[in-house]
N, C-alpha and C. Protein backbone atom coordinates (compact mmCIF):
# COMPACT_ATOMS: atom_id res chain seq x y z
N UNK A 1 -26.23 2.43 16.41
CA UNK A 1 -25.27 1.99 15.43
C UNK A 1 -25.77 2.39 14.04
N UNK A 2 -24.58 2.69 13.07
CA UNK A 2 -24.99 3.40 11.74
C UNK A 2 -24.83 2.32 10.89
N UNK A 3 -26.09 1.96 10.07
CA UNK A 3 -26.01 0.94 9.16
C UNK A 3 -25.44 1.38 7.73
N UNK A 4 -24.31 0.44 7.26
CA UNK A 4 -23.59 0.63 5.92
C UNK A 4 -23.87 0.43 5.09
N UNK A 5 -23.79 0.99 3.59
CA UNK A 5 -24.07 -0.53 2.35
C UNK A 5 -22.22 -0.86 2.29
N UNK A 6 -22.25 -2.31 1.96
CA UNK A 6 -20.73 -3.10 1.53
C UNK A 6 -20.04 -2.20 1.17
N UNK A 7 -20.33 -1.53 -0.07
CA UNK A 7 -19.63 -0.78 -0.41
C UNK A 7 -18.50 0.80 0.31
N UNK A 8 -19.65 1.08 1.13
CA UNK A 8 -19.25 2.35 1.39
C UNK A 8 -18.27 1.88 3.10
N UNK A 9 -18.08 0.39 3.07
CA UNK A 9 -17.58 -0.37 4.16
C UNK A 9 -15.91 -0.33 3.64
N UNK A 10 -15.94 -0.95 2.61
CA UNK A 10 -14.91 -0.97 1.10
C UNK A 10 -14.33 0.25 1.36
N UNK A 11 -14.75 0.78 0.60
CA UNK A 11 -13.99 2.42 0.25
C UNK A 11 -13.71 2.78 1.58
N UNK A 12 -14.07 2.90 2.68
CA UNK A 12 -13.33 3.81 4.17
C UNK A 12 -12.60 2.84 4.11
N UNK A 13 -12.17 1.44 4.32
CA UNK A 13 -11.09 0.29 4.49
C UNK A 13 -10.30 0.38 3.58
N UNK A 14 -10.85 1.11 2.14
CA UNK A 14 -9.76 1.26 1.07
C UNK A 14 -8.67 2.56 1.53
N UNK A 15 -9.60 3.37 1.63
CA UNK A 15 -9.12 5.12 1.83
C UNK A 15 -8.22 5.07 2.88
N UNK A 16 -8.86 4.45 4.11
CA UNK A 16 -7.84 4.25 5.31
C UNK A 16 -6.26 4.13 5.12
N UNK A 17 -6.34 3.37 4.44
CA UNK A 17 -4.91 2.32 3.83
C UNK A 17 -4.01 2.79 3.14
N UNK A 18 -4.41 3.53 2.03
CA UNK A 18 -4.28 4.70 1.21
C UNK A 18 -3.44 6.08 2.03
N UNK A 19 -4.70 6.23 2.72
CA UNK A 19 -4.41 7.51 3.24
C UNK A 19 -2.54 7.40 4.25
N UNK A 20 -3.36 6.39 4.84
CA UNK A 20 -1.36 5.95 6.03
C UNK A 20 -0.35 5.71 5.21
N UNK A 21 -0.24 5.16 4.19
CA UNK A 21 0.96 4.37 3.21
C UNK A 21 1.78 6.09 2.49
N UNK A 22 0.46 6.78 2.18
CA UNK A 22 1.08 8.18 2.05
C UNK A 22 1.32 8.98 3.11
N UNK A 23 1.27 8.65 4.55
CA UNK A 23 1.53 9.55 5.24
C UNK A 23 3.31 9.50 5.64
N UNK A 24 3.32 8.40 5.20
CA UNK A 24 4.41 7.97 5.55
C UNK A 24 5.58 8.93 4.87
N UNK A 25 5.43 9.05 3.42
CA UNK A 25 6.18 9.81 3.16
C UNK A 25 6.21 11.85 3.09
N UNK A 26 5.53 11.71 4.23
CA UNK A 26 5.47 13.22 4.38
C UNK A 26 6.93 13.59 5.43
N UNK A 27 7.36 14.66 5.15
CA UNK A 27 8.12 15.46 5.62
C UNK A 27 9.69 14.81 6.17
N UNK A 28 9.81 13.80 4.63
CA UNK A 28 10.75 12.99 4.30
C UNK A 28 11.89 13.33 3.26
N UNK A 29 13.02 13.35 2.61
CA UNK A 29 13.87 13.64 2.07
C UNK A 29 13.31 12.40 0.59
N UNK A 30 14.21 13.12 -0.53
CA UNK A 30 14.17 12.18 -1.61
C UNK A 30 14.73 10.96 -1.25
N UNK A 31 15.87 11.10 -0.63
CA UNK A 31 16.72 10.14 -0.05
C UNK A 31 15.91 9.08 0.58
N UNK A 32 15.60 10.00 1.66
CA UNK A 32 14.48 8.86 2.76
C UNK A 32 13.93 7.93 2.13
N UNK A 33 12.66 8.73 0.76
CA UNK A 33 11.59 8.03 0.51
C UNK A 33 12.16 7.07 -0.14
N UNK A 34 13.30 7.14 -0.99
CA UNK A 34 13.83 5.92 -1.79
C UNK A 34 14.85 5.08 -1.28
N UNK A 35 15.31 5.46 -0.51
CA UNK A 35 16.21 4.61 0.42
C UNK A 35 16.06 3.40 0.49
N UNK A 36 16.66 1.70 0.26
CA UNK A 36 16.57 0.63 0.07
C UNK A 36 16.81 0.40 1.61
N UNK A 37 15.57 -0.10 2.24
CA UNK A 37 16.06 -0.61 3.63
C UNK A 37 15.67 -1.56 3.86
N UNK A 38 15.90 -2.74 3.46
CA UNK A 38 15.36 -4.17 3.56
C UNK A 38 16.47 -4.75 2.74
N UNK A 39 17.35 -5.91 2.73
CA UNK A 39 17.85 -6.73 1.91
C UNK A 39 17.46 -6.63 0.68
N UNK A 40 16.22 -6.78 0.23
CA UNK A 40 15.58 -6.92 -0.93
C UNK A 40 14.74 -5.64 -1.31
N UNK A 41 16.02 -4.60 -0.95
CA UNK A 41 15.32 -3.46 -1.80
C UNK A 41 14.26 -2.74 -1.43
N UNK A 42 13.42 -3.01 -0.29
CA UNK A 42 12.18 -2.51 0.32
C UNK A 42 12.09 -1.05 0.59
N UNK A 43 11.34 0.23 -0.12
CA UNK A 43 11.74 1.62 -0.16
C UNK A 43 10.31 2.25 0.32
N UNK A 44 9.91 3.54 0.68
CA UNK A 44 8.62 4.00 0.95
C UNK A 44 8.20 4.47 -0.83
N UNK A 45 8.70 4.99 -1.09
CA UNK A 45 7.89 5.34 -2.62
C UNK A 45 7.89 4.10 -3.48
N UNK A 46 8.62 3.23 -3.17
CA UNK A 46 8.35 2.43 -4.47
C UNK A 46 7.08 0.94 -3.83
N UNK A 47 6.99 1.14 -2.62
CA UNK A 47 5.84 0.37 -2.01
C UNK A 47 4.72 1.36 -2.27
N UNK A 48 4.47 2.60 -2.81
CA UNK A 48 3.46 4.05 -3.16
C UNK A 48 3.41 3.20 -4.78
N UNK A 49 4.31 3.48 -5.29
CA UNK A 49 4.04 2.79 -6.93
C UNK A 49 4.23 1.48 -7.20
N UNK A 50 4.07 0.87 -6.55
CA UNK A 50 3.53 -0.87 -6.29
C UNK A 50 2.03 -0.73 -6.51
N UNK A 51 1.76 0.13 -5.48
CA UNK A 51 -0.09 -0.17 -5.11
C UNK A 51 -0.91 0.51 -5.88
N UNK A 52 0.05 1.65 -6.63
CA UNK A 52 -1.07 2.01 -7.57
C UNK A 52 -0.70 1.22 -8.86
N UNK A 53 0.29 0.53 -9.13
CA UNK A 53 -0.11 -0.40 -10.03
C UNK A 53 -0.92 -1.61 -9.59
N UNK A 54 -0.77 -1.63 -8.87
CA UNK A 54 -1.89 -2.90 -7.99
C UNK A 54 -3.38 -2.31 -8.43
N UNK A 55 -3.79 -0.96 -8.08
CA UNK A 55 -5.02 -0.55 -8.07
C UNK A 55 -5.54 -0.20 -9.46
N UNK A 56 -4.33 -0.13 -10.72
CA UNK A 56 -4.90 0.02 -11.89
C UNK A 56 -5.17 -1.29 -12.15
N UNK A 57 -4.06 -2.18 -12.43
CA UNK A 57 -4.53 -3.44 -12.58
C UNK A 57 -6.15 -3.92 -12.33
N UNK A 58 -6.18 -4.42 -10.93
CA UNK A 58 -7.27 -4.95 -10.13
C UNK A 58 -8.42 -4.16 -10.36
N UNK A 59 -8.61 -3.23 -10.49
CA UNK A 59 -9.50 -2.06 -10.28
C UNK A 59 -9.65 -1.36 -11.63
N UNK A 60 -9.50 -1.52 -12.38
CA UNK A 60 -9.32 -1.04 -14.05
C UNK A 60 -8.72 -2.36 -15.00
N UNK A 61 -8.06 -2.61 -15.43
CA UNK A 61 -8.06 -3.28 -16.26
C UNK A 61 -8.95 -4.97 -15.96
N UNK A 62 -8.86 -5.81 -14.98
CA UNK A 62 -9.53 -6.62 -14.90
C UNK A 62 -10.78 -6.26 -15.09
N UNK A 63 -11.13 -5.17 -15.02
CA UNK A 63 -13.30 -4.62 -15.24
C UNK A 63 -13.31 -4.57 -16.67
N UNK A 64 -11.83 -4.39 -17.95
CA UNK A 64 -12.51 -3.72 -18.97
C UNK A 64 -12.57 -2.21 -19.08
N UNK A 65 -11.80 -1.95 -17.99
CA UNK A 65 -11.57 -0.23 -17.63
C UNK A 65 -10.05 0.17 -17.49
N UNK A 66 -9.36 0.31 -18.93
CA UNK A 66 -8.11 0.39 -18.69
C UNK A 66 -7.98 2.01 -18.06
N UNK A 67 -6.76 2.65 -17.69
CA UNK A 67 -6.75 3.87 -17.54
C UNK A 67 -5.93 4.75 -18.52
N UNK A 68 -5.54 4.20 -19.48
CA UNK A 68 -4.24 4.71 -20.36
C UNK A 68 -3.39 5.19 -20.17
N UNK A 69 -3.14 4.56 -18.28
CA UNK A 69 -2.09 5.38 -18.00
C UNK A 69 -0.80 4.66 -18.33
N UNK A 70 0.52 5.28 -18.95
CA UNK A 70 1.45 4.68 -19.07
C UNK A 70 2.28 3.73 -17.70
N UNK A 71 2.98 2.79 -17.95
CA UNK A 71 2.90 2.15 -16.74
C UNK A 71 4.30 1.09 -17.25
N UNK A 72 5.17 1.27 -17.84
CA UNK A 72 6.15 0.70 -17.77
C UNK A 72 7.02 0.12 -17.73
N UNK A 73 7.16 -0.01 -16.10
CA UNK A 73 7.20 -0.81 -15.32
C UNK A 73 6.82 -2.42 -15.63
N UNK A 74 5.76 -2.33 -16.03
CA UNK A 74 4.91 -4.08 -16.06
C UNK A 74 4.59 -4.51 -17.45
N UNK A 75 5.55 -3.45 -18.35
CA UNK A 75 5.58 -4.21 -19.80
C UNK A 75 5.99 -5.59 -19.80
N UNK A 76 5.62 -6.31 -20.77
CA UNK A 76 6.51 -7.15 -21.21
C UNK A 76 7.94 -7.05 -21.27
N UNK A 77 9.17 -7.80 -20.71
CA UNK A 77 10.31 -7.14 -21.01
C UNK A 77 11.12 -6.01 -19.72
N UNK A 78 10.02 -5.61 -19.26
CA UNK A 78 10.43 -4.76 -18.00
C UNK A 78 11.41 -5.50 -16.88
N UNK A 79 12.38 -4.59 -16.08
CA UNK A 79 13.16 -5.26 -15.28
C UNK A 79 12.04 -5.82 -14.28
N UNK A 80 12.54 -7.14 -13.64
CA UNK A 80 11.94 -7.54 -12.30
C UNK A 80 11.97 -6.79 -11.43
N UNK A 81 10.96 -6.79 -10.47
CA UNK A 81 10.36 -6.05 -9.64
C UNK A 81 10.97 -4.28 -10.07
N UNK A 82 10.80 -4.07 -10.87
CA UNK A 82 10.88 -2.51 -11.70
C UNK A 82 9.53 -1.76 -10.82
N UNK A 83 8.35 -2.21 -10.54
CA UNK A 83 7.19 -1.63 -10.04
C UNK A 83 7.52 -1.13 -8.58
N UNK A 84 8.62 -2.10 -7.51
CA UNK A 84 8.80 -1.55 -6.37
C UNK A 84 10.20 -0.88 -5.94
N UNK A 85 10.49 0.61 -6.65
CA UNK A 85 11.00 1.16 -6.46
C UNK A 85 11.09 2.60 -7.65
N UNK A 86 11.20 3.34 -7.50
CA UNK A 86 11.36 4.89 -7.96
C UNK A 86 12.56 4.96 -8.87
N UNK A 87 12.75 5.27 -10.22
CA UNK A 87 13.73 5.70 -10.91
C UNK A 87 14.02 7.43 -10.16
N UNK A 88 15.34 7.34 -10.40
CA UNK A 88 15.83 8.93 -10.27
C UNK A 88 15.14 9.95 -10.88
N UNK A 89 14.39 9.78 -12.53
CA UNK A 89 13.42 10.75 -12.79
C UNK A 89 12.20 10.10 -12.64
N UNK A 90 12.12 9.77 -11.99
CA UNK A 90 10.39 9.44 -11.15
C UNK A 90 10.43 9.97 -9.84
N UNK A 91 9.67 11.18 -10.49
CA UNK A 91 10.07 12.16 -9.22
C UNK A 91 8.55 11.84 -7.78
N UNK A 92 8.96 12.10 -6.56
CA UNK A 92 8.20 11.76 -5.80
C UNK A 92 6.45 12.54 -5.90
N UNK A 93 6.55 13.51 -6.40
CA UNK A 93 5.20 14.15 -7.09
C UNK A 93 4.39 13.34 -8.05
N UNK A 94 5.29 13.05 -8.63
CA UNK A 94 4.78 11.69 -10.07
C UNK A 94 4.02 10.60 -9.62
N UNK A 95 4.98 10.06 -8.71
CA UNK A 95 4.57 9.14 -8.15
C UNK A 95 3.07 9.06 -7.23
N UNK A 96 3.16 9.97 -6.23
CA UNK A 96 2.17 10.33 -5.56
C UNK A 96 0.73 10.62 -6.53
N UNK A 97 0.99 11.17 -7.62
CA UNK A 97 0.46 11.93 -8.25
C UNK A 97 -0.45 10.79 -8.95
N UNK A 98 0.75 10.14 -9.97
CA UNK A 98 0.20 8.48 -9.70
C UNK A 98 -0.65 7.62 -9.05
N UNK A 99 -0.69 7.70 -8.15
CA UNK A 99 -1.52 7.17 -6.65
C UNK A 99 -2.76 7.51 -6.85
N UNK A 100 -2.68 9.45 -6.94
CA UNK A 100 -4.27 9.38 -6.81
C UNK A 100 -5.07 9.02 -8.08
N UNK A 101 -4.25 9.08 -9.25
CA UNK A 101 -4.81 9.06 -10.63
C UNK A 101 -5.38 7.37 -10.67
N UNK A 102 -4.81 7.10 -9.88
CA UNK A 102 -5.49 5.18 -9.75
C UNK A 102 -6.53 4.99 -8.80
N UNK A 103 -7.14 6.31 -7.22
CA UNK A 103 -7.52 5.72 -6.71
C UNK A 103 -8.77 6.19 -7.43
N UNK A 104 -8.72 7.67 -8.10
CA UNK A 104 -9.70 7.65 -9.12
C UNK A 104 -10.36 6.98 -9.65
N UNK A 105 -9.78 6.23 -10.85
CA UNK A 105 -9.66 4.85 -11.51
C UNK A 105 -10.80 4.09 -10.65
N UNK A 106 -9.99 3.53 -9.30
CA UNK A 106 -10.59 2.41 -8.79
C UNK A 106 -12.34 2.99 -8.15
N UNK A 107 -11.75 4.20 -7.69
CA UNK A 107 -13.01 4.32 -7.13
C UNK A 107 -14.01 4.97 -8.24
N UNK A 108 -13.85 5.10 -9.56
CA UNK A 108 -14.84 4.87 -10.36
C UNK A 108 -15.44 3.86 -10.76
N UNK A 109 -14.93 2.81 -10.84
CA UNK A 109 -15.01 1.12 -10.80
C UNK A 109 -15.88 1.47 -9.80
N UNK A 110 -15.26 1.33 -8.51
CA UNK A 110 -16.18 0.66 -7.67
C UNK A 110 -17.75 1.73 -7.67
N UNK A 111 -18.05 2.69 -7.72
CA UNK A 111 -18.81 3.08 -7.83
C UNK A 111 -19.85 2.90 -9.26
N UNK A 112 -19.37 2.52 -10.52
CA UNK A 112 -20.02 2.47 -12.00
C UNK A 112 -20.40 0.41 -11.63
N UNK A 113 -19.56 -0.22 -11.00
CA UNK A 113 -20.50 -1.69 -11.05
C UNK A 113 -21.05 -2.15 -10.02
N UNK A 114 -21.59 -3.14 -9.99
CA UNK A 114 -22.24 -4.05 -8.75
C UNK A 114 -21.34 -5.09 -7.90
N UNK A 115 -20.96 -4.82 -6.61
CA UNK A 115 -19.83 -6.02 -6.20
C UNK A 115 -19.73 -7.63 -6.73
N UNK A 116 -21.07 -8.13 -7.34
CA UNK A 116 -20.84 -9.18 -8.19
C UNK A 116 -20.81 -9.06 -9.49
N UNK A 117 -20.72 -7.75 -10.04
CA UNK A 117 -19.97 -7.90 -11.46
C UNK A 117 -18.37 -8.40 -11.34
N UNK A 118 -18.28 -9.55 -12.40
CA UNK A 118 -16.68 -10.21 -12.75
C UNK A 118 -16.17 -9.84 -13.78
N UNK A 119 -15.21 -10.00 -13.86
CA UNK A 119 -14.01 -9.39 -14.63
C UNK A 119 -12.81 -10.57 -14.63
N UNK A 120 -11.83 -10.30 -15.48
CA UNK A 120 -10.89 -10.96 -15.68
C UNK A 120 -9.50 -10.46 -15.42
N UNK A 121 -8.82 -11.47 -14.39
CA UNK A 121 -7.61 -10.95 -14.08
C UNK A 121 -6.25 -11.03 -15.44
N UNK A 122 -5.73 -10.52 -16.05
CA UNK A 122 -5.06 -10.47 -17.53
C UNK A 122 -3.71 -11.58 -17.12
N UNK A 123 -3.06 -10.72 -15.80
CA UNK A 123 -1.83 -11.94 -15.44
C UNK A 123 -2.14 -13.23 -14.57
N UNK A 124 -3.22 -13.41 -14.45
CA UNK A 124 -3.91 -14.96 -13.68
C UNK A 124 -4.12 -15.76 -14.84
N UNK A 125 -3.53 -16.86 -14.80
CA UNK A 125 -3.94 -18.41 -15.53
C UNK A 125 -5.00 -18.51 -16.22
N UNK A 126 -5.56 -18.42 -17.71
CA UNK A 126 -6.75 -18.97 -18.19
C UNK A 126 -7.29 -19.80 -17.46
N UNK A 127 -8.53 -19.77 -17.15
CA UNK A 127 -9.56 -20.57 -16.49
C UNK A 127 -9.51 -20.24 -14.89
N UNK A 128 -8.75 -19.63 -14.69
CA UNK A 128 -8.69 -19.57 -12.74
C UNK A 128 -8.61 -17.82 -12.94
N UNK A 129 -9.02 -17.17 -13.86
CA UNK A 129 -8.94 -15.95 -13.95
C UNK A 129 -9.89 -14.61 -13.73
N UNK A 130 -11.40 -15.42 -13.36
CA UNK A 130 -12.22 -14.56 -13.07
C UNK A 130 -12.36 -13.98 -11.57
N UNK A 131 -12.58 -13.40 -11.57
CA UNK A 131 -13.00 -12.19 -10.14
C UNK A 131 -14.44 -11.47 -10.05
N UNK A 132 -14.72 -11.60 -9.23
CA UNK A 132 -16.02 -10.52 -8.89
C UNK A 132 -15.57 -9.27 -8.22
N UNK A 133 -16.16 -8.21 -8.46
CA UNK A 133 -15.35 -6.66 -7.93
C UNK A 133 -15.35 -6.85 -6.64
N UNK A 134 -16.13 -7.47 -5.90
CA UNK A 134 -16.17 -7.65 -4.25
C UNK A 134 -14.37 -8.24 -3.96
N UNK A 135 -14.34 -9.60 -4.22
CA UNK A 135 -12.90 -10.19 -4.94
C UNK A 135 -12.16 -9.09 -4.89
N UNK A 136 -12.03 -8.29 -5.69
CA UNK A 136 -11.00 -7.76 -6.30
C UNK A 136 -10.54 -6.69 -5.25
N UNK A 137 -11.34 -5.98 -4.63
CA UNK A 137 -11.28 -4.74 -3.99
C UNK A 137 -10.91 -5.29 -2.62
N UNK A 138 -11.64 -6.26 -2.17
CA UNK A 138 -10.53 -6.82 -1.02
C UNK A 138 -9.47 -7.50 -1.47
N UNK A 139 -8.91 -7.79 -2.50
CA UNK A 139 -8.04 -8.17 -2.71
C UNK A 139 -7.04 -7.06 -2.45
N UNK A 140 -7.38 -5.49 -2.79
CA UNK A 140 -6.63 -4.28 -2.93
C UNK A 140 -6.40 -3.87 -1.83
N UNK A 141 -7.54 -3.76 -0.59
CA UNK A 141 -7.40 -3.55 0.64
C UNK A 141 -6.54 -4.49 1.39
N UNK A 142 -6.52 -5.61 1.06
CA UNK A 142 -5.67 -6.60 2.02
C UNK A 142 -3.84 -5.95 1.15
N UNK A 143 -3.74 -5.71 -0.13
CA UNK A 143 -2.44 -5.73 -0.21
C UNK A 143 -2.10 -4.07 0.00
N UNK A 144 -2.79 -3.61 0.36
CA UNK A 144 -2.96 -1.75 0.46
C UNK A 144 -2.57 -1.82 2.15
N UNK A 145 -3.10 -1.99 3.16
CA UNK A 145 -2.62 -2.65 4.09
C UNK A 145 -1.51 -3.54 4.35
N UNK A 146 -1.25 -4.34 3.92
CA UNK A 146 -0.01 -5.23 4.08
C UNK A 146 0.92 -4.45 3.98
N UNK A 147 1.27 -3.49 2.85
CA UNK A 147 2.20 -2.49 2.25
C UNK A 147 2.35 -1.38 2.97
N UNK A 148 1.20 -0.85 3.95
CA UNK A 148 0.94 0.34 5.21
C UNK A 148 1.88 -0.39 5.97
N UNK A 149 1.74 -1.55 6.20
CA UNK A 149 2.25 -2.06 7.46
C UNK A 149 3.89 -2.46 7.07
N UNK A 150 4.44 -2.58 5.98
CA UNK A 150 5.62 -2.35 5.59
C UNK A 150 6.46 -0.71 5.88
N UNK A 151 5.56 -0.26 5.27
CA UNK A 151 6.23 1.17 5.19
C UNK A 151 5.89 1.95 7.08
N UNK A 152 4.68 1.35 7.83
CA UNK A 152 5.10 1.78 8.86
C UNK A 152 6.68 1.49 9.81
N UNK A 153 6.93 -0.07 9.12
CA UNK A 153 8.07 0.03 9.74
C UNK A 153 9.04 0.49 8.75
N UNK A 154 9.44 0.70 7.69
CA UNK A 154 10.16 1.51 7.51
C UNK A 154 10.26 3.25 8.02
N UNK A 155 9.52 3.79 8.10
CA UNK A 155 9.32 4.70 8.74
C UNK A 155 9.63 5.06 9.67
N UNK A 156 8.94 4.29 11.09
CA UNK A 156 9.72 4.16 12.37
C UNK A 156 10.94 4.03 12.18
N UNK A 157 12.05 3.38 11.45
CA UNK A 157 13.43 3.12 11.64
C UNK A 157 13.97 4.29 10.85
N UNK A 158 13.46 4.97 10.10
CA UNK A 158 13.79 6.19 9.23
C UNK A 158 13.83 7.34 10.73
N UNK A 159 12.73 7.37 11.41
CA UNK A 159 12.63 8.97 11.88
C UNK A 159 11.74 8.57 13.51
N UNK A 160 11.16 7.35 13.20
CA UNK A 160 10.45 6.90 14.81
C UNK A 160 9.11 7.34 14.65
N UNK A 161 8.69 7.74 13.69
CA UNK A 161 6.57 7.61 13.60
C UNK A 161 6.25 7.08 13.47
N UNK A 162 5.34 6.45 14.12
CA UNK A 162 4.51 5.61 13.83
C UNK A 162 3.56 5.42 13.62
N UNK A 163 1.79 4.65 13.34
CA UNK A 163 0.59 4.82 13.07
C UNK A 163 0.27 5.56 12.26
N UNK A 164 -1.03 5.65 11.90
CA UNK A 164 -2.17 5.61 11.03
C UNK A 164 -1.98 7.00 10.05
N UNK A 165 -1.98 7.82 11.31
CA UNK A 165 -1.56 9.30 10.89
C UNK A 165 -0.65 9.85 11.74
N UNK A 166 -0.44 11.01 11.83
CA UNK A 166 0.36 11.86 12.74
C UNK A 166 -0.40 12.23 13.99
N UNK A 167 -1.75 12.15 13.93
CA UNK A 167 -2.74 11.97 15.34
C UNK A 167 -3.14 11.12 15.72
N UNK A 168 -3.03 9.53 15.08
CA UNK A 168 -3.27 8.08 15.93
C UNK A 168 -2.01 7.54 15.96
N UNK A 169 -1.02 7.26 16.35
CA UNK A 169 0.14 6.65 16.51
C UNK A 169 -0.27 4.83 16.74
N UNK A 170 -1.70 4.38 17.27
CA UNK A 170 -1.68 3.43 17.38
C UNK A 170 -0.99 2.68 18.34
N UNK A 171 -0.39 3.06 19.29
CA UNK A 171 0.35 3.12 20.19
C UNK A 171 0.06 3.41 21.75
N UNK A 172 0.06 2.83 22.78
CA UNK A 172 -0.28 3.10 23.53
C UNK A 172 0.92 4.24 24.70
N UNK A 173 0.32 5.33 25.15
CA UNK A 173 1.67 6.55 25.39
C UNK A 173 2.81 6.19 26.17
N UNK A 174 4.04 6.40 25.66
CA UNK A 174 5.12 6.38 26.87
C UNK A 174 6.39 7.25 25.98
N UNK A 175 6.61 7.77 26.79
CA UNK A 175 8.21 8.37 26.45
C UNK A 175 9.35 7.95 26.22
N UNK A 176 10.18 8.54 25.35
CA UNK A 176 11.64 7.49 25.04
C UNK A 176 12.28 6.67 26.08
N UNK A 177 12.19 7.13 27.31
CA UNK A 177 13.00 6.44 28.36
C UNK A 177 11.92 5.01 28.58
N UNK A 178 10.95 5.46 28.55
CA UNK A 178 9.58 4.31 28.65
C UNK A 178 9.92 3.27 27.16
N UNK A 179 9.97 3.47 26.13
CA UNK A 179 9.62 2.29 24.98
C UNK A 179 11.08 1.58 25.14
N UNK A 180 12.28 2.59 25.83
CA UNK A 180 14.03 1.77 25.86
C UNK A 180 13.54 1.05 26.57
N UNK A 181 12.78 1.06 28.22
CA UNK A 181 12.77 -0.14 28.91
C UNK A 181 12.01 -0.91 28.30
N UNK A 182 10.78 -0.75 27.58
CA UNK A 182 9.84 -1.69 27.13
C UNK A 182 10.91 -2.72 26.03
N UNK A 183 11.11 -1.68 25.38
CA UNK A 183 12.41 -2.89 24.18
C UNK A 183 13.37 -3.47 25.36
N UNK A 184 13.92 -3.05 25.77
CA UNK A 184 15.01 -3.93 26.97
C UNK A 184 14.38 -4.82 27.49
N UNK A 185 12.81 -4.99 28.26
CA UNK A 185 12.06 -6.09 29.00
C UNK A 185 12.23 -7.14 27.57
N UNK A 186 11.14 -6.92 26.31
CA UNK A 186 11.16 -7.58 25.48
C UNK A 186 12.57 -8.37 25.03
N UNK A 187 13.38 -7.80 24.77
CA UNK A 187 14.81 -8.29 24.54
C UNK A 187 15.13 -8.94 25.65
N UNK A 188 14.84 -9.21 27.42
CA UNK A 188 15.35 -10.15 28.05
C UNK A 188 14.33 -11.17 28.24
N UNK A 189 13.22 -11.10 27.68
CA UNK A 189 12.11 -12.07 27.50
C UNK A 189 12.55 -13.33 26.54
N UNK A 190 13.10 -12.85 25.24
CA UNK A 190 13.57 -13.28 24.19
C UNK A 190 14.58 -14.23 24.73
N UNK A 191 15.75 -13.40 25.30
CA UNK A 191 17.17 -14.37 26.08
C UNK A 191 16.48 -15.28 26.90
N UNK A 192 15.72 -14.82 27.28
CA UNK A 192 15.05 -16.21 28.61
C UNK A 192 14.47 -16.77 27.68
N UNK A 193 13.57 -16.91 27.13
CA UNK A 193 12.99 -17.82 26.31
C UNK A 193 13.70 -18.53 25.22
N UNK A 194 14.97 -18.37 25.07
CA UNK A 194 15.90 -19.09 24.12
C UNK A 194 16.77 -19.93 24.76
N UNK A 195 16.73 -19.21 25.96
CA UNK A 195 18.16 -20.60 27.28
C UNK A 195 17.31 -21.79 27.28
């Protein structure tokens, strides 16, 4: 077994997360990626520019490490939830582009401090506002993940991919005629368990 430091535990759990949430929108239409498919607006690019405002935030400005990147979205004054979803000239390059310019950001943070250096969260409550970078970075991984796992299912219902990448599906193998019966068993599991 290969022994880690914390950190370099962090960053593959960060990158991981990262890496799927963008896979998602590969070899997708403008349409696709912005497409509102949830009641409440839920899109693949604008869950992409959620998290990198998540990652400037958390990861730059709470350290004292702003990025000067313009950002919008989370002015004062800005529409509600303006951060999870894509304007028409917010083009999907931008966005993406966006992404990495934050994981930069973060992963200069995490590499320039010590996981118990603290910092201050700017939109958290005076007095309940400090963080330690350990804090913070799982804080990023848990919502970097949560947001993978959104956009995997958007995805699947977009085009039917699923998992990590395009070579782990995460999935154990069966063919279309195989997952109809598997959804059909599940769906009469459900009816029986509701009579």
């Amino acid at each position: 077994m290969t022994v880690t430091d914390a950190k370099t535990d962090l960053r593959f759990y960060l990158q991981s997360a990262r890496d799927a949430l963008l896979w998602k929108l590969e070899g997708l239409s403008e349409y696709e990626v912005r497409r509102p498919m949830t009641p409440t607006g839920t899109n693949l690019l604008g869950l992409v520019k959620h998290v990198a405002s998540v990652e400037f935030g958390y990861l730059g400005d709470t350290f004292g490490r702003p990025s000067g990147e313009p950002l919008p979205w989370l002015d004062a004054g800005a529409e509600a939830n303006a951060d999870m979803w894509a304007a028409a000239d917010e083009s999907r390059e931008y966005i993406v582009g966006l992404y990495h310019r934050a994981w930069a950001q973060a992963d200069a943070t995490i590499d320039a401090l010590a996981l118990d250096a603290t910092g201050r969260v700017p939109w958290w409550p005076d007095g309940r506002d400090e963080v330690t970078l350990h804090h913070a970075v799982v804080r990023v991984i848990s919502d970097t993940h949560r947001h993978a796992g959104h956009a995997d299912i958007l995805r699947e219902f977009t085009d039917g991919a699923v998992g990590m990448n395009e070579n782990n599906g995460s999935l154990p193998p069966g063919d279309a005629a195989w997952w109809e019966n598997h959804r059909d068993r599940l769906e009469r599991a459900a009816r029986e368990a509701d009579a």
